[in-house]
N, C-alpha and C. Protein backbone atom coordinates (compact mmCIF):
# COMPACT_ATOMS: atom_id res chain seq x y z
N UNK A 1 39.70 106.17 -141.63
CA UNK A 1 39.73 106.96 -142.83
C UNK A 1 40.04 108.41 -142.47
N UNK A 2 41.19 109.14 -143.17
CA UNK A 2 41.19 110.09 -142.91
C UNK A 2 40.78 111.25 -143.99
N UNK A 3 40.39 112.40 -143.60
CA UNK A 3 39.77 113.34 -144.94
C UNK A 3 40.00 114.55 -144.25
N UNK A 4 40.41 115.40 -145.39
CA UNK A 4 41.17 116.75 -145.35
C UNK A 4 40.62 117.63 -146.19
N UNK A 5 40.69 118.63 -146.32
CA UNK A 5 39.86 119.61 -147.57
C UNK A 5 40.39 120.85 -147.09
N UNK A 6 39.97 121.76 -147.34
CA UNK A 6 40.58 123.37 -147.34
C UNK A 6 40.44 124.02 -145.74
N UNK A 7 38.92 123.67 -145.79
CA UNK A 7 38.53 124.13 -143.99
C UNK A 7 38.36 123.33 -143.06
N UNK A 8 38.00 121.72 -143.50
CA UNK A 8 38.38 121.25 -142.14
C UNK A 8 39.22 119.64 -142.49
N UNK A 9 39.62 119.68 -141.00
CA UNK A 9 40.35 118.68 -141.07
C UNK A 9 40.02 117.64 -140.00
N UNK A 10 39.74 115.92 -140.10
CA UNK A 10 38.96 114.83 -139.49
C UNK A 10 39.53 113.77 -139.44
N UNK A 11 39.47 113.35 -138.35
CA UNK A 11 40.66 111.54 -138.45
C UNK A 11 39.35 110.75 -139.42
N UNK A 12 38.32 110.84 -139.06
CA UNK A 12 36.92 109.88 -139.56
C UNK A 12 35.70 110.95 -140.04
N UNK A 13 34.89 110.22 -141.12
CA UNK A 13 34.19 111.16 -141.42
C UNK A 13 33.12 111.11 -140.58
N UNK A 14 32.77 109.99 -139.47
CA UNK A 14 31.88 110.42 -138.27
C UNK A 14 32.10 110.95 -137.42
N UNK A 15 33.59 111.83 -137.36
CA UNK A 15 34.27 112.12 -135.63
C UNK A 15 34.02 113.39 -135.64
N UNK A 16 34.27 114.09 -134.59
CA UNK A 16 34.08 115.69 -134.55
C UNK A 16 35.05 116.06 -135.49
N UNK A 17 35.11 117.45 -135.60
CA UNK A 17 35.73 117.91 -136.68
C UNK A 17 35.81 119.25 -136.29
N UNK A 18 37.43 119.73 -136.46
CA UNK A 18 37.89 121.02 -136.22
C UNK A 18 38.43 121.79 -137.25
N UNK A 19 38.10 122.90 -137.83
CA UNK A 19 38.15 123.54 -138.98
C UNK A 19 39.53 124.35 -138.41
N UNK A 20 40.33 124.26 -140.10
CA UNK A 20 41.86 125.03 -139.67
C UNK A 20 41.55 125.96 -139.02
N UNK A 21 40.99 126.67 -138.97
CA UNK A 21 40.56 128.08 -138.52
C UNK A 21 40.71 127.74 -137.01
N UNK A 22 40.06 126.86 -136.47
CA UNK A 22 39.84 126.48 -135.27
C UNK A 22 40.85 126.62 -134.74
N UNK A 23 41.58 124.99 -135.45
CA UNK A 23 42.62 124.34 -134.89
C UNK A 23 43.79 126.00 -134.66
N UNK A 24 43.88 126.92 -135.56
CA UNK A 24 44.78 127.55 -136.23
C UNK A 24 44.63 128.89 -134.59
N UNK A 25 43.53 129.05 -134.07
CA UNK A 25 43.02 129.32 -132.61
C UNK A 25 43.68 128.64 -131.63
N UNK A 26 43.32 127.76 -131.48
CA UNK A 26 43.83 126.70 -130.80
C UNK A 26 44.97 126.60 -130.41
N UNK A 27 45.81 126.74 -131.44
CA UNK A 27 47.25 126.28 -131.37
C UNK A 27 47.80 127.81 -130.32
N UNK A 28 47.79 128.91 -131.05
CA UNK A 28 47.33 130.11 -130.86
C UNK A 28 47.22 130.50 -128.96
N UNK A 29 46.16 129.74 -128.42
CA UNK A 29 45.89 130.12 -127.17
C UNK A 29 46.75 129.09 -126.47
N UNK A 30 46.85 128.39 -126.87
CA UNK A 30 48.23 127.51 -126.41
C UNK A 30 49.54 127.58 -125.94
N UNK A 31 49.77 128.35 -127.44
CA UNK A 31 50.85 129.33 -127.61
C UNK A 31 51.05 130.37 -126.53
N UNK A 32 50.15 130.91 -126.30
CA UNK A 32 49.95 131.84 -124.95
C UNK A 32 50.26 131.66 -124.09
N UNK A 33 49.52 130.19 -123.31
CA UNK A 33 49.75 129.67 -122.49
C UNK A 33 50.77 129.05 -121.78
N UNK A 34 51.68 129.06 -123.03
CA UNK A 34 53.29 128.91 -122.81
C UNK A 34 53.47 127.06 -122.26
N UNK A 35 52.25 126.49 -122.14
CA UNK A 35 52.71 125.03 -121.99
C UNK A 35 52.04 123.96 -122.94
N UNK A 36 53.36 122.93 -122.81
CA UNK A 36 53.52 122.19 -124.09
C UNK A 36 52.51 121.12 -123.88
N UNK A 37 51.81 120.79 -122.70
CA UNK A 37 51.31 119.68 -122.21
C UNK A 37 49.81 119.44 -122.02
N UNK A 38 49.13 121.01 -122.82
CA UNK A 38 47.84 121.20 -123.18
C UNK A 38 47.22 120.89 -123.69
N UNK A 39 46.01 120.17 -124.10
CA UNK A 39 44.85 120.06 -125.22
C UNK A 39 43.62 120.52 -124.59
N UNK A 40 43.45 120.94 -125.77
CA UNK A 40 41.77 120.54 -125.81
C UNK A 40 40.99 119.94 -125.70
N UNK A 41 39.56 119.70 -124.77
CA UNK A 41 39.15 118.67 -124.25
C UNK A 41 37.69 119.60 -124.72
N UNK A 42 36.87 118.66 -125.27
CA UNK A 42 35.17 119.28 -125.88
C UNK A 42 34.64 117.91 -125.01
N UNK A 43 33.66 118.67 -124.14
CA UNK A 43 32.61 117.97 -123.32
C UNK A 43 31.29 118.43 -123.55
N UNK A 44 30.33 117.35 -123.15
CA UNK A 44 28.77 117.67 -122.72
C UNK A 44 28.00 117.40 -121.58
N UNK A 45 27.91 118.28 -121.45
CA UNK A 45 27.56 118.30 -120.01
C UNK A 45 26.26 118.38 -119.62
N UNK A 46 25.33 117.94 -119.09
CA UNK A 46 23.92 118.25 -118.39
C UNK A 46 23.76 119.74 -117.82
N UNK A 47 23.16 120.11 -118.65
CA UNK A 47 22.68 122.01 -118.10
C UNK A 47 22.20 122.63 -119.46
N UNK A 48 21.91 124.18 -118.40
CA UNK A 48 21.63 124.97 -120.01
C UNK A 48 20.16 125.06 -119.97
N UNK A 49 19.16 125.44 -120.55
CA UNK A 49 17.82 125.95 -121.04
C UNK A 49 17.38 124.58 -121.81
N UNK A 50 18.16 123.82 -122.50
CA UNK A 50 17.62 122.69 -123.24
C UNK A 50 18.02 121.38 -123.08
N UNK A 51 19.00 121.26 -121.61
CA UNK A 51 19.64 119.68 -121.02
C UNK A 51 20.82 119.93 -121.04
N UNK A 52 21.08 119.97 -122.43
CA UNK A 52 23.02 119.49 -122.25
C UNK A 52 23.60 120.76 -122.91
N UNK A 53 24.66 121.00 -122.27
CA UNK A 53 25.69 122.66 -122.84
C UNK A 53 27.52 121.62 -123.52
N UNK A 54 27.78 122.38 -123.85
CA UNK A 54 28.98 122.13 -124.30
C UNK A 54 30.28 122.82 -123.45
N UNK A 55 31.06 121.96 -123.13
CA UNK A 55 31.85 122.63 -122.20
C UNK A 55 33.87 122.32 -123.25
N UNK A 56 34.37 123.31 -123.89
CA UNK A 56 35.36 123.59 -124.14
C UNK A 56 36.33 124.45 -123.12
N UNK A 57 37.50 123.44 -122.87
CA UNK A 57 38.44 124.00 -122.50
C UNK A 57 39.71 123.32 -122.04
N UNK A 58 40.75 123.80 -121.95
CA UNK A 58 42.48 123.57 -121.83
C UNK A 58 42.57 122.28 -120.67
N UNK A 59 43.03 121.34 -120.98
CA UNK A 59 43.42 120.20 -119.84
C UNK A 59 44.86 119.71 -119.94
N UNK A 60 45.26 119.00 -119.14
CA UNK A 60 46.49 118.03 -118.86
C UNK A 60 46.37 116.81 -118.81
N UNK A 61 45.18 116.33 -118.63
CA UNK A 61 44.99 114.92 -118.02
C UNK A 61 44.14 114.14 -118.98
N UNK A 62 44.75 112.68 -119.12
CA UNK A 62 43.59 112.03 -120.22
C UNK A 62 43.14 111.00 -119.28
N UNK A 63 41.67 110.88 -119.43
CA UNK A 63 40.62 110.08 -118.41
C UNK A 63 40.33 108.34 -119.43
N UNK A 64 40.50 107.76 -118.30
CA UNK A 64 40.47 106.17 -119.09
C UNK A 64 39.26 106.20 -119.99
N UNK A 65 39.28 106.02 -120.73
CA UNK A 65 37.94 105.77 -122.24
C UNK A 65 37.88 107.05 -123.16
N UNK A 66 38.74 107.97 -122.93
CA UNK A 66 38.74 108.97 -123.67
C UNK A 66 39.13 109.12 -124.74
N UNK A 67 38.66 109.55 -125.98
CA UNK A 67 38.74 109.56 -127.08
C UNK A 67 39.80 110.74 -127.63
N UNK A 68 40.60 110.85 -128.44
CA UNK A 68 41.64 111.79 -128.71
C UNK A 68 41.70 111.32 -130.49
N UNK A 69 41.96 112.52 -130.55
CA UNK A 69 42.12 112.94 -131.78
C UNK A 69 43.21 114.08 -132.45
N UNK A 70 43.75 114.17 -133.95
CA UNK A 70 44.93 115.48 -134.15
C UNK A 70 44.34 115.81 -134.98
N UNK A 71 44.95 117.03 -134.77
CA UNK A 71 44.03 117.95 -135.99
C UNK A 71 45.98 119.26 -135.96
N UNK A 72 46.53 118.61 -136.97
CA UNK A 72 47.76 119.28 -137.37
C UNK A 72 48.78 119.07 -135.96
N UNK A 73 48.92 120.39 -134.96
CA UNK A 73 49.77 119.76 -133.93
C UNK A 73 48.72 120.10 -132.82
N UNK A 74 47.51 120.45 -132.81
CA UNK A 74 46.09 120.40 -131.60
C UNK A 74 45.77 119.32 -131.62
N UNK A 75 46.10 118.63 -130.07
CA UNK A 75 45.35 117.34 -129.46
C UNK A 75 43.92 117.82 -128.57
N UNK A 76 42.64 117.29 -129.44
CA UNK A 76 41.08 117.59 -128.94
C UNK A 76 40.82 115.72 -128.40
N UNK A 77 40.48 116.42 -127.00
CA UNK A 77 39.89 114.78 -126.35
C UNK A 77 38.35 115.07 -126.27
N UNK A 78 37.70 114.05 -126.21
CA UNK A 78 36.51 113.90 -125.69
C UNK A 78 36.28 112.93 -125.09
N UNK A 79 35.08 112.65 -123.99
CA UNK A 79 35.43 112.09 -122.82
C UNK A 79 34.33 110.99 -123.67
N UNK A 80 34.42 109.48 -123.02
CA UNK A 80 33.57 108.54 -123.59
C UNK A 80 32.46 108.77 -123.92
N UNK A 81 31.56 109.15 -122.68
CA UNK A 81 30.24 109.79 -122.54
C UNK A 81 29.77 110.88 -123.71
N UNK A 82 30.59 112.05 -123.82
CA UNK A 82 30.60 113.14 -124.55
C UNK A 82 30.29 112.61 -126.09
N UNK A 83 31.81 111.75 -126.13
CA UNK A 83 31.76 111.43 -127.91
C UNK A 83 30.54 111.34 -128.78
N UNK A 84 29.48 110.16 -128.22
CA UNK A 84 28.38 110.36 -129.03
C UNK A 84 27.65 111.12 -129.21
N UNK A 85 27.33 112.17 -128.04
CA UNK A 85 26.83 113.55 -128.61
C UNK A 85 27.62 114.28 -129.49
N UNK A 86 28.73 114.27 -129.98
CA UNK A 86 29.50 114.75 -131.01
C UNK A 86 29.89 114.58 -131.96
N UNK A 87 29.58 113.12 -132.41
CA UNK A 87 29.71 113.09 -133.94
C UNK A 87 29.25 113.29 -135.03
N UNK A 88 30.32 113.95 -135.90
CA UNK A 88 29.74 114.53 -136.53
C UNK A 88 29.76 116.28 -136.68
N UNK A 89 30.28 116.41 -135.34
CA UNK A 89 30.03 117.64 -134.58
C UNK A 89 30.96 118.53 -135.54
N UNK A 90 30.88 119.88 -135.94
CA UNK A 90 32.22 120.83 -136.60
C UNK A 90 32.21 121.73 -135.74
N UNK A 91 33.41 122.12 -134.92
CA UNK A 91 34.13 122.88 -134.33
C UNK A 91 34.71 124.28 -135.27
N UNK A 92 33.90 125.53 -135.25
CA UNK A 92 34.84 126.17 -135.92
C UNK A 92 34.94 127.80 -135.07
N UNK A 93 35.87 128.60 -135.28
CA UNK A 93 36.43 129.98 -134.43
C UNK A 93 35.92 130.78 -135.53
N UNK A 94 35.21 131.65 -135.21
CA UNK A 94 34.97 132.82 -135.80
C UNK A 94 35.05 134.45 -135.08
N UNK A 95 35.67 135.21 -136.09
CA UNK A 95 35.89 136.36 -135.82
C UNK A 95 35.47 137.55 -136.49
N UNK A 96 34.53 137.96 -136.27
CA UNK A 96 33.79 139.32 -136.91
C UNK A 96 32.97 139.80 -136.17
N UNK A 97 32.40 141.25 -137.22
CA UNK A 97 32.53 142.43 -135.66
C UNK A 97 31.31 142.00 -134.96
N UNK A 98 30.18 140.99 -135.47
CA UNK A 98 29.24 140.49 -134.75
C UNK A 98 29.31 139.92 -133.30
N UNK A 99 30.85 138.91 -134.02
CA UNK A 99 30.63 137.46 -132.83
C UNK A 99 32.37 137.10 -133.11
N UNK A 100 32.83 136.78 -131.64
CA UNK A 100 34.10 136.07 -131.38
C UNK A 100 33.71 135.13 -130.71
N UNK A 101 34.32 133.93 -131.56
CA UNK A 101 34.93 132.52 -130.41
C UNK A 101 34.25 131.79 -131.32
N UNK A 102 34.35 130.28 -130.42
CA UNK A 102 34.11 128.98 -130.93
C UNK A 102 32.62 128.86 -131.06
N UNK A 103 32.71 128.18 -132.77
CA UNK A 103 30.85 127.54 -132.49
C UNK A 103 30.67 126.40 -132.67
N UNK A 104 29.77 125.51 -132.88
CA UNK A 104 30.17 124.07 -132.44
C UNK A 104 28.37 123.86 -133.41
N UNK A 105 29.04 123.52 -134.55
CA UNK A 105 27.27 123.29 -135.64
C UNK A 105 27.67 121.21 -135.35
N UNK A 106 26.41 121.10 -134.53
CA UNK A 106 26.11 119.33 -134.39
C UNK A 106 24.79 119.01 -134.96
N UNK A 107 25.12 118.00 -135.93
CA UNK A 107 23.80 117.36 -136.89
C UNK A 107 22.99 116.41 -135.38
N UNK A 108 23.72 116.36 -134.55
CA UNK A 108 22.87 115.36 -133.23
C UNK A 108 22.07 116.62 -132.78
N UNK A 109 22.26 117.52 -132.66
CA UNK A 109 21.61 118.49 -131.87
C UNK A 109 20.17 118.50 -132.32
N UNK A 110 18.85 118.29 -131.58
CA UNK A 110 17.45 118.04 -132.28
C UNK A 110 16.81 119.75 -131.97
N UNK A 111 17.71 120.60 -131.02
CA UNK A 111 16.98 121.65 -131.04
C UNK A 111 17.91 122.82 -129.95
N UNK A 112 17.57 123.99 -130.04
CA UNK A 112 18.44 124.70 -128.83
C UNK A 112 17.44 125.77 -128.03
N UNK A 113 18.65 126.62 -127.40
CA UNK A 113 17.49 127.55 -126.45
C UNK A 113 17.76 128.36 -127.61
N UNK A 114 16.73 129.39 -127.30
CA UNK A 114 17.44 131.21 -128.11
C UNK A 114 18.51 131.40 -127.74
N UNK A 115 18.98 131.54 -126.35
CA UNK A 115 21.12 132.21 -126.30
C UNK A 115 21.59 131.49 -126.62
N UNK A 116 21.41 130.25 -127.34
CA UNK A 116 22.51 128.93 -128.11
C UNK A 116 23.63 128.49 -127.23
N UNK A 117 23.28 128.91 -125.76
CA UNK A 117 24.22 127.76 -125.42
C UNK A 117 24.25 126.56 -124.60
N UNK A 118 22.63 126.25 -124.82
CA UNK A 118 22.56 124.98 -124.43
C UNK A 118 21.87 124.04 -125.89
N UNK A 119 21.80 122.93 -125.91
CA UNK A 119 20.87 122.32 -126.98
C UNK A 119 20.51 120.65 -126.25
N UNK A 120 19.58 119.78 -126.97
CA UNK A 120 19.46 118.66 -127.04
C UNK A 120 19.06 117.79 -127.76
């Protein structure tokens, strides 16, 4: 099932989910990067103040069981392991004079540290 709306956009309504805004980033640092052969890859990783941290960033390589997804012309993988800590998950970029970059609001998440960048 796919579902679309103004701010975000989702292959499934249980899968992670990257808000245009995001994706609209995304494409963006890509763009920068000057190569065509990039995605995005959202992991979880063991660490952090509360177990597991979230690890975003630029790859080439897709790992056997990995989950992929489009969000307009941004390809976001997540690795087998990862996925179920993420569904559900919204990916969105924010920019104001508070706070830059990606935040990542997960209904799995049962709790975090104070610097928010670990949770479990």
């Amino acid at each position: 099932m796919t579902t679309q709306d103004a701010s975000v956009s989702t292959s499934t309504t249980t899968s992670i989910a990257l808000t245009d805004g995001a994706a609209a980033k995304v494409a963006a640092l890509l763009a920068q990067e000057g190569a065509d052969d990039l995605y995005l890859r959202v992991e979880v990783q063991p660490g952090g103040c509360s177990g597991l941290r979230y690890q975003l960033f630029f790859d080439n390589r897709e790992l056997e069981g990995d989950v992929v997804r489009m969000f307009g012309d941004v390809k976001v993988i997540t690795g087998k392991l990862s996925d179920p800590y993420l569904m559900g998950a919204t990916i969105d970029f924010v920019d104001t004079i508070e706070k830059q970059g990606f935040t990542i609001d997960n209904p799995n998440a049962q709790g975090s540290c104070a610097c928010g960048d670990s949770f479990n």
